[in-house]
Protein backbone atom coordinates (compact mmCIF):
# COMPACT_ATOMS: atom_id res chain seq x y z
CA UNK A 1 30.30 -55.22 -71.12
CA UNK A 2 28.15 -54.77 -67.86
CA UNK A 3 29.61 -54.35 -64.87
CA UNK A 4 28.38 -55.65 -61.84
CA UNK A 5 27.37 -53.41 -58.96
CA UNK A 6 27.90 -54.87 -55.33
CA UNK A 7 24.42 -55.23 -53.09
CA UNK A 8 26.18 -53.49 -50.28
CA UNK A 9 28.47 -50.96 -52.39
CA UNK A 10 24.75 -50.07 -53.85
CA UNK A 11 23.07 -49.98 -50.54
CA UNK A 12 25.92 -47.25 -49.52
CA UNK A 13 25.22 -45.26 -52.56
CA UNK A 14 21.68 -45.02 -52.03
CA UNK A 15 22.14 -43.67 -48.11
CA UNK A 16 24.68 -40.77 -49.30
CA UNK A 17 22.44 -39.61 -51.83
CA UNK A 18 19.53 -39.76 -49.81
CA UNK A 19 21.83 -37.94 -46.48
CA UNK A 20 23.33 -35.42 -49.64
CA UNK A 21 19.68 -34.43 -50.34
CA UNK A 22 18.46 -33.88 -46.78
CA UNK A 23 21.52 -31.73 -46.20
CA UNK A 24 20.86 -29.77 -49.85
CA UNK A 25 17.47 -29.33 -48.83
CA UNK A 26 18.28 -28.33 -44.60
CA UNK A 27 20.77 -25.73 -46.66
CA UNK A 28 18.49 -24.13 -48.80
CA UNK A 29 15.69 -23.56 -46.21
CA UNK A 30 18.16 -22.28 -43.67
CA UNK A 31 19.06 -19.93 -46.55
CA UNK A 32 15.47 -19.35 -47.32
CA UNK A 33 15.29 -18.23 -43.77
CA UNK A 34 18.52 -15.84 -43.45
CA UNK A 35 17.14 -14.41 -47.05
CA UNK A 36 14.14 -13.28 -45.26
CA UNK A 37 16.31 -11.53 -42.75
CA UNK A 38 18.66 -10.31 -45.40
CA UNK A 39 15.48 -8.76 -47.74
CA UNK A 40 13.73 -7.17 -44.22
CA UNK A 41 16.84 -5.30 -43.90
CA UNK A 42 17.07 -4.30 -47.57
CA UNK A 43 14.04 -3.06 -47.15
CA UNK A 44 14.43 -0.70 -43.96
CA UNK A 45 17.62 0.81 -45.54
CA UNK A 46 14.98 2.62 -47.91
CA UNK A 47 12.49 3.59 -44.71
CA UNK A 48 13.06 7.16 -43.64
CA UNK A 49 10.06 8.09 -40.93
CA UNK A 50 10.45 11.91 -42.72
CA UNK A 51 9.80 10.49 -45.97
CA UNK A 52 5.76 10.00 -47.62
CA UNK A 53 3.63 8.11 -45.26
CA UNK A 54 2.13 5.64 -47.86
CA UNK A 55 5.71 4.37 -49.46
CA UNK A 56 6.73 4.27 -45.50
CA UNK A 57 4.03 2.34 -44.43
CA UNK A 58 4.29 -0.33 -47.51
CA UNK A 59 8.26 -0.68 -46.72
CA UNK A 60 7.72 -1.63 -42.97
CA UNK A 61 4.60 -3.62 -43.63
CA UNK A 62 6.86 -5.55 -45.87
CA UNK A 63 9.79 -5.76 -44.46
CA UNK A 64 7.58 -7.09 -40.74
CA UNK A 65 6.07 -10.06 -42.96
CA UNK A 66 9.56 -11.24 -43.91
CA UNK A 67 10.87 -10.76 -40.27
CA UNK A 68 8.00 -12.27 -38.80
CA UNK A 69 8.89 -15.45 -41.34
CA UNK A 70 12.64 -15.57 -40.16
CA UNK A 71 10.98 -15.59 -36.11
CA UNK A 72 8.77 -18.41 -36.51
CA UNK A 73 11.67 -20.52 -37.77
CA UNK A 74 13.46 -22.54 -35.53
CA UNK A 75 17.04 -21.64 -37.62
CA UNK A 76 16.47 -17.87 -36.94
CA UNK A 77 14.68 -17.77 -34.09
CA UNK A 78 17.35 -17.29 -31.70
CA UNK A 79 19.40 -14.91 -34.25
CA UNK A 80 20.49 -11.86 -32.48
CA UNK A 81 21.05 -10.18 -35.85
CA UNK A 82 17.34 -10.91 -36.38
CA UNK A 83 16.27 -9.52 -33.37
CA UNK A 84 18.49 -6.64 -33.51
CA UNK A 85 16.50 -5.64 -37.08
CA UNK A 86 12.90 -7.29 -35.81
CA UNK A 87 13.29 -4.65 -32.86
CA UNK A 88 13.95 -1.84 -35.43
CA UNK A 89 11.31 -3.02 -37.49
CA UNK A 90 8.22 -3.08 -34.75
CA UNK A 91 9.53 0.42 -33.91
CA UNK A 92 8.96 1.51 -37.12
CA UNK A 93 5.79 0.34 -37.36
CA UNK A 94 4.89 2.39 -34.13
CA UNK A 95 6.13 5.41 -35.98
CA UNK A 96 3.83 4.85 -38.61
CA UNK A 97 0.98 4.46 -36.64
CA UNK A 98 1.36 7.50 -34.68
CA UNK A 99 2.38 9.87 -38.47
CA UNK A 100 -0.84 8.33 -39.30
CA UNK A 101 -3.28 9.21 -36.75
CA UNK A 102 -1.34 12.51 -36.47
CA UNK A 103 -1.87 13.00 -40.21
CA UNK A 104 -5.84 11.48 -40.44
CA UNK A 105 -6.62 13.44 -36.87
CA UNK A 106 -7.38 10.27 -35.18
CA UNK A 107 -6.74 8.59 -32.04
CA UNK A 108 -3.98 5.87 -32.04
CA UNK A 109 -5.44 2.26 -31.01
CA UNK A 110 -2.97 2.17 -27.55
CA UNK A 111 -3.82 -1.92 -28.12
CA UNK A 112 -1.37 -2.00 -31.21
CA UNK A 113 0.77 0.35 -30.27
CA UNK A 114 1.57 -1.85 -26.79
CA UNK A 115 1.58 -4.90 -28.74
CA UNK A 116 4.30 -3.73 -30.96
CA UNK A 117 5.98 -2.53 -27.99
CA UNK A 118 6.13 -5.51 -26.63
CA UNK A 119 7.91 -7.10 -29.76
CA UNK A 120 10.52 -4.17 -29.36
CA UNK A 121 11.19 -5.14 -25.82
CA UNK A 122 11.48 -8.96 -26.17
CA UNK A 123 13.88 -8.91 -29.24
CA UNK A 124 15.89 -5.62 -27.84
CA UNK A 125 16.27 -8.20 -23.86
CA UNK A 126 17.35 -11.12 -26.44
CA UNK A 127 19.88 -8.94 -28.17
CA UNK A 128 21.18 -6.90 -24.49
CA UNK A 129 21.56 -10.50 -23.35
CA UNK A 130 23.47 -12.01 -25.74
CA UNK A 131 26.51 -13.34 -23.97
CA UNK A 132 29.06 -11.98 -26.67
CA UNK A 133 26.62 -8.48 -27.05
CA UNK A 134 27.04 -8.24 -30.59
CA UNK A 135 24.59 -5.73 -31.33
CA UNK A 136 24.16 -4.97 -27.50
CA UNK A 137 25.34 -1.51 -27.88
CA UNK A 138 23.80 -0.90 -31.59
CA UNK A 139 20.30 -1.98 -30.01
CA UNK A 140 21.01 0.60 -27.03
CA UNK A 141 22.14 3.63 -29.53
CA UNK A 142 19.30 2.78 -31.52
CA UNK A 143 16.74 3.54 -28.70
CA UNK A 144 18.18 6.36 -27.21
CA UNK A 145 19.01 8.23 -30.69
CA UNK A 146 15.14 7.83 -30.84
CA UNK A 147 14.33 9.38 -27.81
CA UNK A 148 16.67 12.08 -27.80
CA UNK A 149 15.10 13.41 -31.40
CA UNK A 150 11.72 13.60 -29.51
CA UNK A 151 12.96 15.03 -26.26
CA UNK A 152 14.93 17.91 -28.89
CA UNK A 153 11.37 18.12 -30.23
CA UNK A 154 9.94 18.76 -27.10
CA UNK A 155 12.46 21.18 -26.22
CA UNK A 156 11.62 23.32 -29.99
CA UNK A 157 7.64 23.06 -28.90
CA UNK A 158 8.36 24.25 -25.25
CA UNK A 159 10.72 27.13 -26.55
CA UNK A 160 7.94 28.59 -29.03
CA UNK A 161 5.26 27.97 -26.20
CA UNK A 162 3.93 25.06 -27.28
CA UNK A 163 2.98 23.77 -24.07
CA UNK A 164 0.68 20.94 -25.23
CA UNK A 165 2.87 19.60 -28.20
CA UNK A 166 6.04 19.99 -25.93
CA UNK A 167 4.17 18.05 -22.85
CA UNK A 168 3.42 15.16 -25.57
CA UNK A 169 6.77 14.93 -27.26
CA UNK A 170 8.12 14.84 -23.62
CA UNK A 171 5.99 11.96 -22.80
CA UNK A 172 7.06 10.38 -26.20
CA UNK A 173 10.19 10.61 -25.32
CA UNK A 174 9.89 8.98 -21.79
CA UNK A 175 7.69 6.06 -23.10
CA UNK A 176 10.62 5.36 -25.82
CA UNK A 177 13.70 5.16 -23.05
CA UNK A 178 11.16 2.70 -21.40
CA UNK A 179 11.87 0.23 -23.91
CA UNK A 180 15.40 0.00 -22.05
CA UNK A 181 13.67 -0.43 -19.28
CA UNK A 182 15.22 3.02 -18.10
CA UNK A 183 13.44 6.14 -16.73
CA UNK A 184 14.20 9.15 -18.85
CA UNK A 185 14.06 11.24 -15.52
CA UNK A 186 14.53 14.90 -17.44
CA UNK A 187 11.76 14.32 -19.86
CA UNK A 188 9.39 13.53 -17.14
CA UNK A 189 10.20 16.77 -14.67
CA UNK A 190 10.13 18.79 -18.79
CA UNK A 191 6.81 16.64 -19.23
CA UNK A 192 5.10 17.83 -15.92
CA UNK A 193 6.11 20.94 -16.39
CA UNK A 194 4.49 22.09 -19.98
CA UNK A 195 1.25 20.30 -19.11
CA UNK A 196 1.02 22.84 -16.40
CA UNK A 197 1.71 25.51 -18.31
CA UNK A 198 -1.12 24.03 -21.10
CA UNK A 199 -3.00 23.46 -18.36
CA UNK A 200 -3.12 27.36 -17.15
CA UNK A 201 -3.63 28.42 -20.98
CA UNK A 202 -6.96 26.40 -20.94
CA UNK A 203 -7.89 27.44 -17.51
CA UNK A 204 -7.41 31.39 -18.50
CA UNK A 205 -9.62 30.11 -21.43
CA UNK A 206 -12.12 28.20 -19.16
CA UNK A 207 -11.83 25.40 -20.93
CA UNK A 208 -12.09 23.36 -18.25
CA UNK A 209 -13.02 19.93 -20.03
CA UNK A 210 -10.30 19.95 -22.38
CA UNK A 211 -8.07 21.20 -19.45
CA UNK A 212 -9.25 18.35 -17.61
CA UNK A 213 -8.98 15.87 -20.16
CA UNK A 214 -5.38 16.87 -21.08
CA UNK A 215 -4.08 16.17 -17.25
CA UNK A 216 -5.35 13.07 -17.23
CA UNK A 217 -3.90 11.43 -20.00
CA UNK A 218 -0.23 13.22 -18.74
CA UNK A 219 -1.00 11.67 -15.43
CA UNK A 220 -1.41 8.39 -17.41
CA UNK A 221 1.45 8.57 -18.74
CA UNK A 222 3.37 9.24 -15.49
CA UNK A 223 1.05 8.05 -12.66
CA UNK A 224 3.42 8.95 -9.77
CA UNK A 225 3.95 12.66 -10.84
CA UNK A 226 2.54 14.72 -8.14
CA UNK A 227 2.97 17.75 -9.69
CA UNK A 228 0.74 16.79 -12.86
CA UNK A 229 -2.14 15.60 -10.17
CA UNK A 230 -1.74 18.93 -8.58
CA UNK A 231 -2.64 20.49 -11.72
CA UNK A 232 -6.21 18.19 -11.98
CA UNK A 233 -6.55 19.40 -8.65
CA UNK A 234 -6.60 23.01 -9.53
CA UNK A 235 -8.71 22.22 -12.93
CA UNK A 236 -11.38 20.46 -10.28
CA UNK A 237 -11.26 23.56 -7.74
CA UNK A 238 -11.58 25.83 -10.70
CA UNK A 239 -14.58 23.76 -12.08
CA UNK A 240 -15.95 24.04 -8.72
CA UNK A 241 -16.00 20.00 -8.58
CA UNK A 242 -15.95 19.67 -4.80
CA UNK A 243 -16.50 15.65 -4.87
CA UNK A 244 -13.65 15.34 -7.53
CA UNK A 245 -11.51 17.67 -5.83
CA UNK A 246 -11.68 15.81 -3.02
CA UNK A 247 -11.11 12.90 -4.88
CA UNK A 248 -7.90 13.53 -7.09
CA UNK A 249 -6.58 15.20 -3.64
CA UNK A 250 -6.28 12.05 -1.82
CA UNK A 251 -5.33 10.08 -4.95
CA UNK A 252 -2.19 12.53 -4.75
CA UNK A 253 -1.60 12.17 -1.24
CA UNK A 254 -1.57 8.64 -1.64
CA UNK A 255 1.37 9.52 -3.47
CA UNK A 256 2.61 12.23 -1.22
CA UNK A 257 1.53 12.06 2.20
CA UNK A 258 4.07 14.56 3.44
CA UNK A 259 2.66 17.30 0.97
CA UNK A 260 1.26 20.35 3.29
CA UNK A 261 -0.20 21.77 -0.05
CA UNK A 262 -2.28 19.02 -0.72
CA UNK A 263 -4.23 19.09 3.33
CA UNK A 264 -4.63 23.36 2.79
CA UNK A 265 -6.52 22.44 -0.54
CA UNK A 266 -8.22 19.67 0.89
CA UNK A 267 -9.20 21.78 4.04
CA UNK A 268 -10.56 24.54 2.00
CA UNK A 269 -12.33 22.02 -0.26
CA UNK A 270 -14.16 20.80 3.17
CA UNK A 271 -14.77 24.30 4.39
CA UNK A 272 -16.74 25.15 0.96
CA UNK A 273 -18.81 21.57 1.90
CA UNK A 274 -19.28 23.21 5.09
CA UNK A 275 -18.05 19.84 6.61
CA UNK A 276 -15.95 22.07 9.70
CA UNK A 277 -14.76 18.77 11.45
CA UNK A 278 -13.14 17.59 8.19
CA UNK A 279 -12.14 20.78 7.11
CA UNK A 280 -10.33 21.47 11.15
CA UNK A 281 -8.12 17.74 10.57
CA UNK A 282 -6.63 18.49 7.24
CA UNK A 283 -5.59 21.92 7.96
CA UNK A 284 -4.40 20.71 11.46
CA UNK A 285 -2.76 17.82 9.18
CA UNK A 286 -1.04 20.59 6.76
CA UNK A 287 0.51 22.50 10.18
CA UNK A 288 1.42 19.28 11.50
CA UNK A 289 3.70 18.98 8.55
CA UNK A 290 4.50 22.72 8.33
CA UNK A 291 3.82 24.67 12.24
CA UNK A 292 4.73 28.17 10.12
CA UNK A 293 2.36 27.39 7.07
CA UNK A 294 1.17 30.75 6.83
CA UNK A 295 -1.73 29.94 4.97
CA UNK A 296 -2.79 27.15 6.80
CA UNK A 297 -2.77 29.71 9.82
CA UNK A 298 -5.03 31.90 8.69
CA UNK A 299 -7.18 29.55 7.29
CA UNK A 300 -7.51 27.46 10.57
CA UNK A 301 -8.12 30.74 12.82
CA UNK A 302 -10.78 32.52 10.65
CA UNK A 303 -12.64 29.01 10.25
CA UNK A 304 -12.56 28.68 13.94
CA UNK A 305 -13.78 32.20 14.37
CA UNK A 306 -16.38 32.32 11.37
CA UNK A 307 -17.65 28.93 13.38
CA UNK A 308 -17.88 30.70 16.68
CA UNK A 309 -19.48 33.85 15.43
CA UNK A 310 -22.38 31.42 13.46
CA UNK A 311 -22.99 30.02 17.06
CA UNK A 312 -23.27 33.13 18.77
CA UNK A 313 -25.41 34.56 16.22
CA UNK A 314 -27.61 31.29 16.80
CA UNK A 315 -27.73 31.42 20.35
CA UNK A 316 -28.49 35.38 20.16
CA UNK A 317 -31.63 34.26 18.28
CA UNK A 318 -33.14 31.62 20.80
CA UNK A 319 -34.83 32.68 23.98
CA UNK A 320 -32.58 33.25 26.56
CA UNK A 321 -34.66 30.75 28.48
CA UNK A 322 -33.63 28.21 26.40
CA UNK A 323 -31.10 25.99 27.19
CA UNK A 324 -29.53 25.25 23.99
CA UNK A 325 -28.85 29.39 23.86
CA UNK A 326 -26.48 28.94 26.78
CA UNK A 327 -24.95 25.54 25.39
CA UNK A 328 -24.33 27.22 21.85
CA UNK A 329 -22.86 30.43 23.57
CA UNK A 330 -20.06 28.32 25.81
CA UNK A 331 -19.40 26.05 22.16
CA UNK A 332 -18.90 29.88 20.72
CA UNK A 333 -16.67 31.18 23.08
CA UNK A 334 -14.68 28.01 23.24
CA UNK A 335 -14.18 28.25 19.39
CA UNK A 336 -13.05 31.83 20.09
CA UNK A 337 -10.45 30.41 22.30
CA UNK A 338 -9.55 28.15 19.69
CA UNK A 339 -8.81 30.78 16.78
CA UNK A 340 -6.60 32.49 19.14
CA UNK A 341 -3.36 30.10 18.71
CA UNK A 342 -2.97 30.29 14.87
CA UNK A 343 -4.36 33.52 14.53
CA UNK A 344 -1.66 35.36 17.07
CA UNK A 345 1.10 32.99 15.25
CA UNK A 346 -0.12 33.92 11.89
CA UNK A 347 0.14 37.89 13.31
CA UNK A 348 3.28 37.46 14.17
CA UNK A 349 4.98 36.15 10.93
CA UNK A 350 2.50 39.02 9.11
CA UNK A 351 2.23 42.22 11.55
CA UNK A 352 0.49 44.36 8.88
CA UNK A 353 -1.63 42.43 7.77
CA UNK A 354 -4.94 44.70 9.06
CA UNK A 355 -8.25 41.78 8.76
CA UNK A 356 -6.26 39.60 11.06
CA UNK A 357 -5.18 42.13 13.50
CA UNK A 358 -9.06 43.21 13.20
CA UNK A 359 -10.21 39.76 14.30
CA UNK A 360 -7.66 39.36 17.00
CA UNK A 361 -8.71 42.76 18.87
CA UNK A 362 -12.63 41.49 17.87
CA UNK A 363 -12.29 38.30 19.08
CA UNK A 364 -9.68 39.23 22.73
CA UNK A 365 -13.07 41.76 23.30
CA UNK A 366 -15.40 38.68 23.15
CA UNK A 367 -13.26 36.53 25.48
CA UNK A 368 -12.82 39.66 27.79
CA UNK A 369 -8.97 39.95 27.15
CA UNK A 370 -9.34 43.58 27.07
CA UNK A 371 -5.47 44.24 27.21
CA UNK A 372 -5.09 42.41 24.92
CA UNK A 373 -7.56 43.25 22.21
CA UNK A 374 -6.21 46.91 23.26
CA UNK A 375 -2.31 45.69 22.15
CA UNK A 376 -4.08 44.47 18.67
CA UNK A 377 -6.27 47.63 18.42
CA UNK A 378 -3.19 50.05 18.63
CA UNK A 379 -1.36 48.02 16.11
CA UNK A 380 -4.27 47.76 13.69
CA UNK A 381 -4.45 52.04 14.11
CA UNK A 382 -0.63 52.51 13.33
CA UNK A 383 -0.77 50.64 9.99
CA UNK A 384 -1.63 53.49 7.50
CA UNK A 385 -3.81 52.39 4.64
């Protein structure tokens, strides 16, 4: 007996299996998709960043190919639970690529490493933003637990004197909180500090290059640091690098204009150039900022007088017929004039100190200020030696 199908009962049959397949099939990829989420995290539940580099290195690699798969897919795209283990993931794989270079003695390509930083951020924002911030906090713990094992690190190296691998896992650790978008204040003042100690080591070595070298990739790290460009400015005056003394000075007070340090340094700088105008503003510059700078003092008054003493030896040398003799002995004695006010405030912050005191009763004789110089030349007598 055959029984007989209705046309539109038949036409209703087809449609559901045809709408039952699509859905069988939407089902299974979706699964496919959350599977490749589901084996990346399998996977990273056997990394351990202490463990051999090669196995580690194979476990990430895979376990980034099947997160990358779940990203491109418009079902887990927007997963938060993806994101959450994608972020983990990408950090991982910067671990491995610094272990490596560390292990092969090789310079990591900074390229890759900011590229997978990059992936880190934008799935760590997707997961802090999530409205319900399921894995908000995980994401946060996750970061931070990493940079607080570096900054510990940092803290070993420093303790055992270190300096160099203490100033790096400080940095380390200040790049890592970046990822929150946060400023890991303590390892930055800890960074600038060991690099200056490393710095010192190398300078007592003179190795000047390698000191050199060294500060500038800390000061790359943390650009705004004046303390780390202090320490390339001390490498540069050590080298004897006028033009990039001169140089990383004003790239500091750029920085710092405030800094009375920096105008001394850059005052001496121009006195070794022999450029006395230049030399005269910055120091003027430094007491501007400081009036007691006792340095500054003594440096502005014995320039002025070393200046006036080159012009009277000059105009001793010309014929006394000559005019410029008389012109260079008035610029002289106006220079002498012009040592007086730092010198006498620099002698009376420092009353034993015997080569100023020595200059002051020199230099009251030349202007004629006999009682003067006679005040300075009784004080200079009573310090014993």
């Amino acid at each position: 007996m055959k029984i007989k199908v209705n046309k539109d009962l038949m036409m209703m049959m087809k449609k559901h299996i045809l709408i039952t397949g699509l859905a069988i099939l939407m089902a299974t990829a979706a699964f496919g998709q959350k599977k490749n989420v589901t084996d990346a995290i399998l996977l990273m539940r056997k990394y351990d960043p202490r463990g051999e580099l090669v196995e580690n290195k194979k476990i990430v690699t895979e376990a980034k190919n099947y997160i990358d798969l779940a990203a491109a897919n418009s079902e887990t795209a927007e997963d938060f639970k993806m994101h959450f283990y994608r972020g983990q993931i990408y950090f991982s794989l910067i671990e491995i690529a610094t272990l490596e270079a560390a292990e092969n003695k090789t310079s990591t390509d900074e390229s890759v490493l900011e590229a997978y930083k990059n992936e880190v951020v934008s799935s760590f924002d997707k997961v802090r933003n999530d409205p319900k911030e399921s894995y908000k906090s995980d994401a946060e713990k996750f970061i931070n637990s990493k940079a607080d094992f570096v900054y510990n690190m940092g803290i070993i190296a420093y303790n055992s004197k270190k300096y160099q691998d203490a100033a790096n896992a400080f940095l380390a650790a200040y790049e890592i909180k970046s990822f929150l978008g946060e400023v890991f204040n303590d390892a930055e003042v800890n960074a600038s500090l060991a690099a200056h100690y490393a710095v010192e080591e190398y300078i007592e070595a003179k190795e000047f290059d390698q000191a050199l070298s060294f500060a500038q990739g800390v000061s790359q790290a943390i650009p705004q640091n004046i303390d780390v460009l202090i320490s390339i400015v001390n490498i540069n005056l050590q080298k004897g690098d006028v033009a990039a003394t001169e140089t990383s000075i004003n790239k500091a007070l750029a920085i710092d204009p405030k800094n009375k340090q920096l105008y001394y340094v850059l005052g001496t700088s121009y006195m070794s150039k022999k450029e006395d105008e230049k030399a005269i503003l910055a120091l003027e510059k430094a007491l501007e900022i400081d009036p007691d700078y006792n340095e500054a003092l003594y440096q502005l008054g014995a320039h002025y007088y070393n200046m006036a003493v080159e012009k009277r030896n000059a105009s001793i040398e010309l014929d006394y017929k000559d005019p410029n003799a008389a012109k260079l002995e008035a610029e002289a004695m106006e220079l002498f004039k012009q040592a007086l006010t730092p010198l006498e405030k620099y002698a009376a912050q420092n009353g034993d100190d015997k080569i100023i005191l020595d200059i002051l009763y020199r230099n009251n004789m030349k202007l004629g200020n006999i009682e003067k110089a006679k005040e300075y030349k009784i004080k200079l007598d009573a310090i014993k030696d």
